[in-house]
N, C-alpha and C. Protein backbone atom coordinates (compact mmCIF):
# COMPACT_ATOMS: atom_id res chain seq x y z
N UNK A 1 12.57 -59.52 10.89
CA UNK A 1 12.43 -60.23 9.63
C UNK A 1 13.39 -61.42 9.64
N UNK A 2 12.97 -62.75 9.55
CA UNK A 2 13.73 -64.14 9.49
C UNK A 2 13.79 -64.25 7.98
N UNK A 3 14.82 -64.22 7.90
CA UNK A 3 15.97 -64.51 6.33
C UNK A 3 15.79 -65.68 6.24
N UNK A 4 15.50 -66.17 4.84
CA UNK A 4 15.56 -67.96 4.48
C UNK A 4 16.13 -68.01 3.21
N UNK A 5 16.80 -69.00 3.01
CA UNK A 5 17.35 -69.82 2.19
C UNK A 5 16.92 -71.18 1.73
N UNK A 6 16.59 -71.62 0.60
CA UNK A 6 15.78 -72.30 -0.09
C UNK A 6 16.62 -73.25 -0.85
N UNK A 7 16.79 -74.76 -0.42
CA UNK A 7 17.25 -75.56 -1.33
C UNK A 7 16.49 -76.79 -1.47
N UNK A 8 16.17 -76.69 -3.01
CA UNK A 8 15.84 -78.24 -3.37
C UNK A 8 15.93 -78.19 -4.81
N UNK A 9 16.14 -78.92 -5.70
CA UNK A 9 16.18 -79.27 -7.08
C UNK A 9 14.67 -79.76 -7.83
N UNK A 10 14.06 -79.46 -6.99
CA UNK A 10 12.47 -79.53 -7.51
C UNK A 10 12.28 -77.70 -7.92
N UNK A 11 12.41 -77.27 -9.17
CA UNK A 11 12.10 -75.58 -9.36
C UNK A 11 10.20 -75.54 -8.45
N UNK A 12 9.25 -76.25 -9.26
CA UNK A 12 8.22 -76.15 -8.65
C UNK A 12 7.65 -76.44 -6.78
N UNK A 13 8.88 -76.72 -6.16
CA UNK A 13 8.78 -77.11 -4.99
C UNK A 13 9.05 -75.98 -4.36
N UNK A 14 10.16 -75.22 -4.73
CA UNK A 14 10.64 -73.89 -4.28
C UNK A 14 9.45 -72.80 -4.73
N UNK A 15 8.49 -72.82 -5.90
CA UNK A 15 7.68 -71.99 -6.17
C UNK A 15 7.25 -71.81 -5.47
N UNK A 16 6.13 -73.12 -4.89
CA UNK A 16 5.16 -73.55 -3.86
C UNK A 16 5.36 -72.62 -2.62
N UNK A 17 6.75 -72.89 -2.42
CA UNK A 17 7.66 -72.71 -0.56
C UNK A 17 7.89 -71.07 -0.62
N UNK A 18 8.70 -70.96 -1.76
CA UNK A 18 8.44 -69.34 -1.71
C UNK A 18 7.44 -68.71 -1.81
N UNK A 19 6.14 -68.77 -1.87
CA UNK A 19 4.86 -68.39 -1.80
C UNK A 19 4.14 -68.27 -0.61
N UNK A 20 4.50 -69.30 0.10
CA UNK A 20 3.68 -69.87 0.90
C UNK A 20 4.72 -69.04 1.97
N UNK A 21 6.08 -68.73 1.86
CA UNK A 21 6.87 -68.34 3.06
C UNK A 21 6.45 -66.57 2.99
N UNK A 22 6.46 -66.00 1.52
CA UNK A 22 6.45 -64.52 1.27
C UNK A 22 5.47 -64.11 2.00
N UNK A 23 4.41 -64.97 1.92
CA UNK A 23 2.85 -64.43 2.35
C UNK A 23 3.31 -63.75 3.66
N UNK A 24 4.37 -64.52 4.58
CA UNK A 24 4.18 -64.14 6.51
C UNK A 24 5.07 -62.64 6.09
N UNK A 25 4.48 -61.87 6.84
CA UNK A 25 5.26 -60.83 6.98
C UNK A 25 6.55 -60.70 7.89
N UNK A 26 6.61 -61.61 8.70
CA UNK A 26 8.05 -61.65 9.67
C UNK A 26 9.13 -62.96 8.77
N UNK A 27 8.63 -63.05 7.49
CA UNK A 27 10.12 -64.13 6.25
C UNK A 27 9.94 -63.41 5.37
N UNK A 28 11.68 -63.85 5.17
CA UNK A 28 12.15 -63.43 3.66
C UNK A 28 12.65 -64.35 3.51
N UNK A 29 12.34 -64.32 1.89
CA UNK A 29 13.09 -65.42 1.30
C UNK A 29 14.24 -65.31 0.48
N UNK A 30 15.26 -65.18 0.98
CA UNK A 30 16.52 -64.35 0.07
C UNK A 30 17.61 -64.97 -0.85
N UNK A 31 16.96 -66.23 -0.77
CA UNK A 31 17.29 -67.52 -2.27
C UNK A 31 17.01 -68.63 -1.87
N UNK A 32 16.69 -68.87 -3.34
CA UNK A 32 16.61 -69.95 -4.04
C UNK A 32 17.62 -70.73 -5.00
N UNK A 33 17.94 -72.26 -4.16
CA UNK A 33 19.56 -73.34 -5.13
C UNK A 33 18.89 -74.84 -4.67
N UNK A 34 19.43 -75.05 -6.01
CA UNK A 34 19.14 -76.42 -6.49
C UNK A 34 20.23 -77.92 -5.50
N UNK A 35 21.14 -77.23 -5.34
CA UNK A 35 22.39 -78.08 -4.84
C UNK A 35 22.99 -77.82 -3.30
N UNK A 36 23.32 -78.83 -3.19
CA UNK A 36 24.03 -78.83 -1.16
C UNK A 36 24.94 -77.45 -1.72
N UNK A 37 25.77 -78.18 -2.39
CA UNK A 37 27.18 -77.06 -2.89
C UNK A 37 26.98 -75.52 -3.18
N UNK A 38 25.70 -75.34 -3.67
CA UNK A 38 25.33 -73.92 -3.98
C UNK A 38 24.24 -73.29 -2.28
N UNK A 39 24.14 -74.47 -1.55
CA UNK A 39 24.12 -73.79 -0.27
C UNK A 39 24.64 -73.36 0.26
N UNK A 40 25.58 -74.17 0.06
CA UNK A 40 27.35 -73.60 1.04
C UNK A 40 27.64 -72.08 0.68
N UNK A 41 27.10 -72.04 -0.52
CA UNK A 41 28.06 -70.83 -1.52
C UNK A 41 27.20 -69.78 -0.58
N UNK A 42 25.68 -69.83 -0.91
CA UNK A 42 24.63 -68.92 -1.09
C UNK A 42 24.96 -68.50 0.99
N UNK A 43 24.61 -69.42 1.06
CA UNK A 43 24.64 -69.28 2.66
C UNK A 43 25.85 -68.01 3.50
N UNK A 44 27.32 -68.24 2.79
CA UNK A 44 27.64 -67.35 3.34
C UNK A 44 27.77 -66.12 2.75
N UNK A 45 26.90 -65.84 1.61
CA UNK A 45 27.13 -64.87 0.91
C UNK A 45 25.49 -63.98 1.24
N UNK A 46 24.53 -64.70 1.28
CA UNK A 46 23.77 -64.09 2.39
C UNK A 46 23.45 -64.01 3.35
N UNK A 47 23.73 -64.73 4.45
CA UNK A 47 23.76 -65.08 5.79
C UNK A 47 22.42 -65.38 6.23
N UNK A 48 21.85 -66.14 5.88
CA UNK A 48 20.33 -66.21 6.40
C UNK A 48 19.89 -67.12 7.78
N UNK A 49 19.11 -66.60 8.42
CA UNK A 49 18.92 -67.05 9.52
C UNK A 49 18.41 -68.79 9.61
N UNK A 50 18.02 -68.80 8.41
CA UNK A 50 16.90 -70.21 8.59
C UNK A 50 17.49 -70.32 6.98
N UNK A 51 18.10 -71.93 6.72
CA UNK A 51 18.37 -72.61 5.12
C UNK A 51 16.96 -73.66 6.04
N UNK A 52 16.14 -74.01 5.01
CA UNK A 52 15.66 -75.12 4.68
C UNK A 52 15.69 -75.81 3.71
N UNK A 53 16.55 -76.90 3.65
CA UNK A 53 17.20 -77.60 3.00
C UNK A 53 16.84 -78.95 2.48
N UNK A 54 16.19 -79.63 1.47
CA UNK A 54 16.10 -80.79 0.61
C UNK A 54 16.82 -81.66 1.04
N UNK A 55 16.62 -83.03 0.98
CA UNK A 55 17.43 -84.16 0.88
C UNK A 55 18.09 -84.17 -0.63
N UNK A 56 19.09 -83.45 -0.99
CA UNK A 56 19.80 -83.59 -2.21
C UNK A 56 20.78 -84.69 -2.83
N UNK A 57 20.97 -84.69 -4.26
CA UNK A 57 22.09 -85.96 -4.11
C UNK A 57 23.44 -85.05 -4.38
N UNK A 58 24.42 -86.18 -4.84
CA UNK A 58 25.91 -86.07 -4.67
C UNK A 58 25.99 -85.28 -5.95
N UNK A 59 26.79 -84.20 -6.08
CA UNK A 59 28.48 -84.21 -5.34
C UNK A 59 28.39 -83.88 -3.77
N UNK A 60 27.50 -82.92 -3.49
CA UNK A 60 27.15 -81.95 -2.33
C UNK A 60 26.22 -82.45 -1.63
N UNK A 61 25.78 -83.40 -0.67
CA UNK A 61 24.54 -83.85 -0.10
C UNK A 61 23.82 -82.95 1.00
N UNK A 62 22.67 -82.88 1.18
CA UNK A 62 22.62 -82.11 2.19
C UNK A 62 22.59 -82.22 3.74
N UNK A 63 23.30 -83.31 4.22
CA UNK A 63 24.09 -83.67 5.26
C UNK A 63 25.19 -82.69 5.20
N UNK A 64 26.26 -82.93 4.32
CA UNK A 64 27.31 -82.45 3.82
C UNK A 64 27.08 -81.39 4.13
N UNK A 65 26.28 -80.44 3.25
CA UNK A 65 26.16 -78.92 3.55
C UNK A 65 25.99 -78.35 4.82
N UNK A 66 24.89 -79.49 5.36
CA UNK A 66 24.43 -78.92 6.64
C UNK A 66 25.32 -78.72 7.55
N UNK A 67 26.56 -79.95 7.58
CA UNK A 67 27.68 -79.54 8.31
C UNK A 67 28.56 -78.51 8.17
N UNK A 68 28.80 -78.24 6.78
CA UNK A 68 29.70 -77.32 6.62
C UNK A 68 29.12 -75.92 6.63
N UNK A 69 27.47 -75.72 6.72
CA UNK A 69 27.32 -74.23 7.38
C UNK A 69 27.25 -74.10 8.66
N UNK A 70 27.06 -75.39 9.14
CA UNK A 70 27.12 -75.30 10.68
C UNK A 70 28.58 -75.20 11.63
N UNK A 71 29.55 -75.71 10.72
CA UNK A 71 30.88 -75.44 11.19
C UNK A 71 31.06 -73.69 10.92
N UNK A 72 30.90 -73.04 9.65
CA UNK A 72 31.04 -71.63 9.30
C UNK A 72 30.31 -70.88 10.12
N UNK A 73 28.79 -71.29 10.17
CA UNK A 73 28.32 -70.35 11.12
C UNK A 73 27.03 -70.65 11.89
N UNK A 74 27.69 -71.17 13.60
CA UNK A 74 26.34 -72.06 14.39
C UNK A 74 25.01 -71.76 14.54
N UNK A 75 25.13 -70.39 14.09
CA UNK A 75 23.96 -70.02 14.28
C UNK A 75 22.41 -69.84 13.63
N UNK A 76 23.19 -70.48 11.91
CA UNK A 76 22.44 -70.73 11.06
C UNK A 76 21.68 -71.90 11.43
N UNK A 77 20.29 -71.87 11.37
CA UNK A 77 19.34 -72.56 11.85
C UNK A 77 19.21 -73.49 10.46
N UNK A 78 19.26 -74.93 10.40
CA UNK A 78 19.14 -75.46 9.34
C UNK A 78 17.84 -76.56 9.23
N UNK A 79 17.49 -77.36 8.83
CA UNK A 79 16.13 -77.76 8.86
C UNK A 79 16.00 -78.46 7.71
N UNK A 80 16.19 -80.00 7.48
CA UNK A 80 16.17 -80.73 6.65
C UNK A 80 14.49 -81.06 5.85
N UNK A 81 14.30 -81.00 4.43
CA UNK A 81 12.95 -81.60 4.15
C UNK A 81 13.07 -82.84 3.79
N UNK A 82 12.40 -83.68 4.03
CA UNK A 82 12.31 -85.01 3.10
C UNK A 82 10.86 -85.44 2.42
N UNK A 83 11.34 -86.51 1.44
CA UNK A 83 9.93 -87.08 1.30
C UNK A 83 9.83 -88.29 1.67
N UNK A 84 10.84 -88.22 2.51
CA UNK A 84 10.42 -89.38 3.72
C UNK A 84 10.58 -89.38 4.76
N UNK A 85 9.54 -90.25 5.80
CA UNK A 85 9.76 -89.84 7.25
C UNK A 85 10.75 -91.07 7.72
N UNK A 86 12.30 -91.47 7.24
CA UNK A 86 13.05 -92.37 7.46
C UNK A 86 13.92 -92.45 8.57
N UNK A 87 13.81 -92.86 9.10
CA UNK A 87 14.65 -92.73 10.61
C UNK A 87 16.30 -92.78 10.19
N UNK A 88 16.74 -93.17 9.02
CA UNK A 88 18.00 -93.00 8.99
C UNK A 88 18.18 -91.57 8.47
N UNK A 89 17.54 -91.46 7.73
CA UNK A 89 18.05 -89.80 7.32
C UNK A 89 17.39 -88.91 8.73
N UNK A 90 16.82 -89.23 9.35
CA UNK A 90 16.48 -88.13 10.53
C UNK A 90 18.13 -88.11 11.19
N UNK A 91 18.74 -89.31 11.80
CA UNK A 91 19.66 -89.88 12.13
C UNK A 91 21.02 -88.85 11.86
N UNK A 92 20.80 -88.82 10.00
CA UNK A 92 22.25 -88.73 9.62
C UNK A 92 22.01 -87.02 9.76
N UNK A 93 20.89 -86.10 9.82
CA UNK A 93 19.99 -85.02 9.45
C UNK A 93 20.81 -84.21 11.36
N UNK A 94 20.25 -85.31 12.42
CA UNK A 94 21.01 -84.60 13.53
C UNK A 94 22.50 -85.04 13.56
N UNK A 95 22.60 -85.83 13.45
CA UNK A 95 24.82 -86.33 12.98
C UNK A 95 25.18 -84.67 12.99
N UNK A 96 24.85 -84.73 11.46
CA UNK A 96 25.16 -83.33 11.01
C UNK A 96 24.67 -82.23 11.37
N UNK A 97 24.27 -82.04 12.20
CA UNK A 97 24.09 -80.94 12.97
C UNK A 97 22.38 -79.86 12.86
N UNK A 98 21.02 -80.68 11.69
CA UNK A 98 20.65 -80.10 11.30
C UNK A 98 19.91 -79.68 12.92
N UNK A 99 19.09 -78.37 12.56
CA UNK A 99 18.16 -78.07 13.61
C UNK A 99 16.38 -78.74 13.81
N UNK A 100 16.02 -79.35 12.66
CA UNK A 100 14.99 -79.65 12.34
C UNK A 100 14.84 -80.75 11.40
N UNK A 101 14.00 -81.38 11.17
CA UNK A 101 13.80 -82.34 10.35
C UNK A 101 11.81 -82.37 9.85
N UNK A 102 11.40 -82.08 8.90
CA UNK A 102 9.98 -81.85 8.46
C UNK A 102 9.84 -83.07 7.15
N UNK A 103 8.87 -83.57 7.12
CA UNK A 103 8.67 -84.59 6.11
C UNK A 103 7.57 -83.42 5.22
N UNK A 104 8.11 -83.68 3.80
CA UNK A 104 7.51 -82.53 3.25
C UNK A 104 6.15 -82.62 2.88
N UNK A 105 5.56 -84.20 3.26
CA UNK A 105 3.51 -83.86 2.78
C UNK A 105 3.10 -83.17 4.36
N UNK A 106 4.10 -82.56 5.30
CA UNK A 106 3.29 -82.58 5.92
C UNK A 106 4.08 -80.78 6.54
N UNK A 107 4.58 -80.33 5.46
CA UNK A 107 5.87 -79.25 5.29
C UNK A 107 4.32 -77.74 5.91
N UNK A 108 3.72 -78.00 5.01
CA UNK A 108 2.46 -76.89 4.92
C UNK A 108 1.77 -76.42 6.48
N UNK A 109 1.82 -77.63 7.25
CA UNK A 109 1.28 -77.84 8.46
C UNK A 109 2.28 -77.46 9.57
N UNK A 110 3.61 -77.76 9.57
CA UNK A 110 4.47 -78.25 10.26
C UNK A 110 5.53 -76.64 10.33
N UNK A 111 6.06 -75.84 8.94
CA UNK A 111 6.86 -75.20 9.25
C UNK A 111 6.33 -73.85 9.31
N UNK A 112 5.41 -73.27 9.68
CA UNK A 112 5.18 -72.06 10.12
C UNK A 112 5.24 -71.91 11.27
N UNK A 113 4.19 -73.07 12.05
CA UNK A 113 4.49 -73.02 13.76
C UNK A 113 5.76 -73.17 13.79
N UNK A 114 6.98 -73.69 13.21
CA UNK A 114 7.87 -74.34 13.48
C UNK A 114 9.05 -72.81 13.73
N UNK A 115 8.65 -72.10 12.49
CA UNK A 115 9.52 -70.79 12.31
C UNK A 115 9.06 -69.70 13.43
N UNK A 116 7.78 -69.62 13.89
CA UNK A 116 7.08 -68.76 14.46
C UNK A 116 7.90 -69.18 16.37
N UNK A 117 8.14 -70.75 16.72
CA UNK A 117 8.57 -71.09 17.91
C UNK A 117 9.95 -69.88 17.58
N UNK A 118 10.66 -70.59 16.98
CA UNK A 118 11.77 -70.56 17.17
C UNK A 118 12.14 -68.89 17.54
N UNK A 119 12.93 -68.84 18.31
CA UNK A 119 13.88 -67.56 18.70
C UNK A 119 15.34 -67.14 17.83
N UNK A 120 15.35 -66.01 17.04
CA UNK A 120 16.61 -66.02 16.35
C UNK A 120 17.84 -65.69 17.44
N UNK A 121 17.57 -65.48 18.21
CA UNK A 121 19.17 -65.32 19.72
C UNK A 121 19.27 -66.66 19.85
N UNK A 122 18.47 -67.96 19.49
CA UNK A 122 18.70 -69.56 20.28
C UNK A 122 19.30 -69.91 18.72
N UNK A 123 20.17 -71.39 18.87
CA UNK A 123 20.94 -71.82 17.87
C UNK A 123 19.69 -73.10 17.42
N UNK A 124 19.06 -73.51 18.76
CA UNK A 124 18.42 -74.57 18.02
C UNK A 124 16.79 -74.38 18.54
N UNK A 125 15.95 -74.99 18.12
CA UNK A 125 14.13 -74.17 18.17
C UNK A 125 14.11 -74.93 19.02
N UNK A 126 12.85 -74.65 19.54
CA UNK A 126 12.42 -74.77 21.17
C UNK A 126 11.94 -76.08 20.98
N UNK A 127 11.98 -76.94 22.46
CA UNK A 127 11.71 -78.42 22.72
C UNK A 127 10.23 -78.34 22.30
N UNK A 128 9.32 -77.62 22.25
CA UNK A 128 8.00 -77.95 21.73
C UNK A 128 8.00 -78.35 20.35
N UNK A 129 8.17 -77.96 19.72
CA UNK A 129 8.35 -77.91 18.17
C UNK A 129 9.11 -79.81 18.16
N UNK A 130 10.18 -79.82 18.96
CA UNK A 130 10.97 -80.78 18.65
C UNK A 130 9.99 -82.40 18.75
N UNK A 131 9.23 -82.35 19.77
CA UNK A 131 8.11 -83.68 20.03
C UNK A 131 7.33 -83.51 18.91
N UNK A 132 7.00 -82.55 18.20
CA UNK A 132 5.50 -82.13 17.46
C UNK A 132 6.62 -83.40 15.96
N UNK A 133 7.64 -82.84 15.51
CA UNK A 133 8.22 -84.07 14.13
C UNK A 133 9.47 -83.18 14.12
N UNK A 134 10.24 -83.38 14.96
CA UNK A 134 11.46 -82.95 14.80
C UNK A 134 12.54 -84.21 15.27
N UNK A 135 13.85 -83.81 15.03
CA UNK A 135 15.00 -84.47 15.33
C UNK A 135 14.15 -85.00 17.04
C-alpha cells in the first residue's frame, strides 16, 4: 500500500484527487493540507511515501517544503502539480529536490502510470516516467 499526502488549497481539487487515488487499491490517501507549511507538519507526522504537492503561495511555498521534507526524509517521493507547464517552476521543482513534476490538465493521464512505475525501495521513479513529463 503507497501512502499519499495531498497538498493544494483548491478543497475541490483534493476531492477530485482523493477519489480518483482511493479507487487504486495499492493508494492511500492519508491527508489532505492546504499549505507548504502544513506539509512539512503532516509529512512527518505521517510519513507517507508519495506528498503530491501544489504550486502553493507564501509563507510556505512548495519548493520550500519540498526541500525541507527532502532534507528530513530522502525517501519521501515528492511530485510537484502545476497549472502550468513553465520551465521555471519545473527548474526551481528539481533545485529543490522534487521527484516529479505533472501539469495538472494532464494530472488524470499522467499520475497513475507515474505511481504504478515507481518502486518504493528507489528515492526517485524510474527514467521512463521521467521522458513521458517529468523533471
Amino acid at each position: 500500500m503507497m501512502r499519499i499526502l495531498l497538498v493544494d488549497d483548491n478543497p475541490d481539487f483534493l476531492t477530485a484527487v482523493s477519489g480518483l487515488l482511493s479507487a487504486q487499491k495499492y493508494l492511500k490517501v492519508v491527508g489532505r493540507v492546504p499549505t507548504g507549511r502544513q506539509a512539512i507538519e503532516r509529512a512527518r507526522e505521517l510519513k507517507p511515501d508519495v506528498v503530491l504537492m501544489s504550486i502553493t503561495r507564501p509563507p510556505t511555498n512548495c519548493f520550500e517544503a519540498t526541500r525541507n521534507i527532502k532534507q528530513w526524509n530522502e525517501a519521501v517521493r515528492v511530485i510537484i502539480l502545476s497549472l502550468y507547464d513553465d520551465q521555471e517552476y519545473r527548474k526551481r521543482a528539481e533545485a529543490a529536490g522534487a521527484d516529479g513534476f505533472v501539469v495538472k490538465s494532464r494530472f488524470a493521464e499522467q499520475i497513475l502510470p507515474l505511481l504504478q512505475e515507481s518502486d518504493p525501495g528507489r528515492k526517485r521513479f524510474s527514467r521512463k516516467f521521467r521522458r513521458i513529463k517529468a523533471l
